[in-house]
Protein backbone atom coordinates (compact mmCIF):
# COMPACT_ATOMS: atom_id res chain seq x y z
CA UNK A 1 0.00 0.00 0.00
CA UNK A 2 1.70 3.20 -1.22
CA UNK A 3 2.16 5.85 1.54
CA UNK A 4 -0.24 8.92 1.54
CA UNK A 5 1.30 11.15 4.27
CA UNK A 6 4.56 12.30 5.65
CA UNK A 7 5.21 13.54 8.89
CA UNK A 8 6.30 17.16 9.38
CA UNK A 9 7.88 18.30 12.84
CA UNK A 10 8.96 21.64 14.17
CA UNK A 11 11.17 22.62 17.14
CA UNK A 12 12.27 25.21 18.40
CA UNK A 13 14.93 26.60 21.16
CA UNK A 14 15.92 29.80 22.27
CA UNK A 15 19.98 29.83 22.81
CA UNK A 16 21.38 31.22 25.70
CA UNK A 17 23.75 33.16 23.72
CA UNK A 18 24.64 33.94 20.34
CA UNK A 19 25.97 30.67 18.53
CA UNK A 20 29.03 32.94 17.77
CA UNK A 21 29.50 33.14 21.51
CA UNK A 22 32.01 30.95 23.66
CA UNK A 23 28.80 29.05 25.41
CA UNK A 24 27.27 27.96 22.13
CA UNK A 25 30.30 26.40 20.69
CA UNK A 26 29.37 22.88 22.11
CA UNK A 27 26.36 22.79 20.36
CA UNK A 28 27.55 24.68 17.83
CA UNK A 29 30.52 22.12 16.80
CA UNK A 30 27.76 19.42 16.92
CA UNK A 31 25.51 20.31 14.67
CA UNK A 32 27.09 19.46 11.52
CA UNK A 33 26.98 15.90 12.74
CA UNK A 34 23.84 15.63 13.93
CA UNK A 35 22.18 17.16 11.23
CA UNK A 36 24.15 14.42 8.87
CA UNK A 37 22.91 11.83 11.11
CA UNK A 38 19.53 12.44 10.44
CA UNK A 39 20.34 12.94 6.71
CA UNK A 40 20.97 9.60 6.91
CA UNK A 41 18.74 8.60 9.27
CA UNK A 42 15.77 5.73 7.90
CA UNK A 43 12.79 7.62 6.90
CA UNK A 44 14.42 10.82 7.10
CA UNK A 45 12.98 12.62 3.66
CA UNK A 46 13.57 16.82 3.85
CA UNK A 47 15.07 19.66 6.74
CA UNK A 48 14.71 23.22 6.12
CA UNK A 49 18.42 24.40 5.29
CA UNK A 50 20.63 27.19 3.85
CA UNK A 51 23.77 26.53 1.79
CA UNK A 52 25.46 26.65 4.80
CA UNK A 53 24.03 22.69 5.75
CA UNK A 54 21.71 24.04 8.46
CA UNK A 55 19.07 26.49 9.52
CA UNK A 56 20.58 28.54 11.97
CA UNK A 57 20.81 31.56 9.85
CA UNK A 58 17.01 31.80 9.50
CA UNK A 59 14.80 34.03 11.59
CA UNK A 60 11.42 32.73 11.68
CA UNK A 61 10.62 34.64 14.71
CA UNK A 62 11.37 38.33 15.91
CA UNK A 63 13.64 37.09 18.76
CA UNK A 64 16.93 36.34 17.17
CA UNK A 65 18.11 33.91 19.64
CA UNK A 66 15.52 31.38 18.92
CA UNK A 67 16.28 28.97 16.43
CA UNK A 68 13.93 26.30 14.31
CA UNK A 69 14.02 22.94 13.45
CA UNK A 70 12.03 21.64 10.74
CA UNK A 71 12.05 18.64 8.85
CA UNK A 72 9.54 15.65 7.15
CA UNK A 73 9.65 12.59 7.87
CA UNK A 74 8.09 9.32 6.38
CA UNK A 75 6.63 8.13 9.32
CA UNK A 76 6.06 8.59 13.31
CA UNK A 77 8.31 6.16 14.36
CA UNK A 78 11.26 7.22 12.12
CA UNK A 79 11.14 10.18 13.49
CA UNK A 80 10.46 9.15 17.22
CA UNK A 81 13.53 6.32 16.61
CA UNK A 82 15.98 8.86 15.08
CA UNK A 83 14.94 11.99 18.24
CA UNK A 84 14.84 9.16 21.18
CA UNK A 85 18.28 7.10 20.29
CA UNK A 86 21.90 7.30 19.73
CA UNK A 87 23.75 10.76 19.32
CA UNK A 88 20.30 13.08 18.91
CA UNK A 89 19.44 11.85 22.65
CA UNK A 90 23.01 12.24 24.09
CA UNK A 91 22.92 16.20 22.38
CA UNK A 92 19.35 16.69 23.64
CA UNK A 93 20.73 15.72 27.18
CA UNK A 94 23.02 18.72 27.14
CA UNK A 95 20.91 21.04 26.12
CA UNK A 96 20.29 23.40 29.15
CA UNK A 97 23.99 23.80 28.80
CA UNK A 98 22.93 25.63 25.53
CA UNK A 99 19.35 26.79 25.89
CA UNK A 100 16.73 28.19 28.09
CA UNK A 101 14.05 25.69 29.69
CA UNK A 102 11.16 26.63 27.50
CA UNK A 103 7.60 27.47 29.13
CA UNK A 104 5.33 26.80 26.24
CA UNK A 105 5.68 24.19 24.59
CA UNK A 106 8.38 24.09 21.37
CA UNK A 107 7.92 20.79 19.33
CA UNK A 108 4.59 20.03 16.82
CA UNK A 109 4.31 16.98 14.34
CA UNK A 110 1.46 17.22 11.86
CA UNK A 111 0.70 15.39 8.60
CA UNK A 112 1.42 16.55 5.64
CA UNK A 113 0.46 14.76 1.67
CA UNK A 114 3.25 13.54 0.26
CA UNK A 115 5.51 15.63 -2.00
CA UNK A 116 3.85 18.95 0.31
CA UNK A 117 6.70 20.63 2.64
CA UNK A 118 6.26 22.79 5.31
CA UNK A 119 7.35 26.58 5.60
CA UNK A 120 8.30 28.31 8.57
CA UNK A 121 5.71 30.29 8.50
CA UNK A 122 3.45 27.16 8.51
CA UNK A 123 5.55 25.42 11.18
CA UNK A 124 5.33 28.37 12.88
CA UNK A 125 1.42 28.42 12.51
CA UNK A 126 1.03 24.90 13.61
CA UNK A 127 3.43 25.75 16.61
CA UNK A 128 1.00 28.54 17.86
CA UNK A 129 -2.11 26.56 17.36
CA UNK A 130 -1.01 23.43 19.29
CA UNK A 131 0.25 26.29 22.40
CA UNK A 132 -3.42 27.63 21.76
CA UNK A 133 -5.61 24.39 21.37
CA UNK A 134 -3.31 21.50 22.80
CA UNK A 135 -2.98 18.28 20.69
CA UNK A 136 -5.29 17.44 18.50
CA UNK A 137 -5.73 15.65 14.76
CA UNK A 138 -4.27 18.78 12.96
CA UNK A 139 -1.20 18.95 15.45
CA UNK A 140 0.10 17.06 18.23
CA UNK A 141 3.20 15.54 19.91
CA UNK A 142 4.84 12.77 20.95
CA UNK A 143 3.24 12.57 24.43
CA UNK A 144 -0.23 12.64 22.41
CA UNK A 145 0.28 11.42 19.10
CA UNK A 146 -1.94 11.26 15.97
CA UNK A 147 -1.20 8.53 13.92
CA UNK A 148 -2.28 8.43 9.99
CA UNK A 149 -3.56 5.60 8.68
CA UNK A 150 -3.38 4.53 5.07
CA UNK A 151 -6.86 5.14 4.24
CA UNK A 152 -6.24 9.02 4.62
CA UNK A 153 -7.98 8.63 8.34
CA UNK A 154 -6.59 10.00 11.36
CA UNK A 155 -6.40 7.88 15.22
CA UNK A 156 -5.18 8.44 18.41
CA UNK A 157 -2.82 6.84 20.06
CA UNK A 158 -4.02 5.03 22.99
CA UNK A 159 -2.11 6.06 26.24
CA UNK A 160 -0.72 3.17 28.14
């Protein structure tokens, strides 16, 4: 059965500093690997980049210290395998050494049609509406997920 929908997902961080500055150059000096780990990571299909490799030097938002994430992936649990495993998890232990602890929340995974990818502006959209509504079909996270079934329908994930 041939795939309908992709998985999009946005986070975001606000750095403590920035990246140019002494306290950002652990994360800094990772993120050429991690973002070729998920390159090559299975299901991994599309990140937002610049010709520089990543997206750092895009300002989706008026705060210049926060910084987005955005890529598609083919499925939930590519994307859950490649964010909860290996190199990804030990970076996203250190991360208060880089980054504020947010108070809103700062990830959203929606579904997207296949061949569609998402914008910043969009991510940023979906972002706003998940702080404003809380999970639901349209957007949701991995504490609540949405999962998209072949025949175009949309089911949550039981809890347990």
């Amino acid at each position: 059965m041939q795939t309908l929908y992709h998985l999009a997902q946005v986070n975001i961080a606000k750095a403590l500093a920035p990246l140019d500055k002494p306290v950002m150059q652990g994360f800094v000096d990772q993120l050429d690997h991690i973002n070729q780990l998920a390159d090559k990571s299975e299901g991994f299909v599309w990140r937002l980049q610049t010709e520089e490799g990543d997206a750092t030097a895009l300002q989706p938002f008026d705060d210049p210290l926060i910084i987005m994430n955005l890529s598609v992936w083919s499925s939930f649990d590519a994307l859950k395998s490649y964010v909860y495993s290996g190199d990804h998890l030990s970076i996203m232990k250190q991360k208060k050494n880089w980054f504020e602890k947010p108070t809103e929340a700062i990830l959203a995974l929606w579904w997207l049609p296949v061949g569609q990818l998402p914008t910043p502006e969009s991510a940023r959209a979906m972002l706003e509406k998940l702080r404003r509504d809380g999970p639901s079909q349209e957007v949701f996270t991995f504490a609540k997920p949405y999962l998209m079934l072949e025949t175009s329908e949309v089911t949550e994930v039981a809890e347990g």
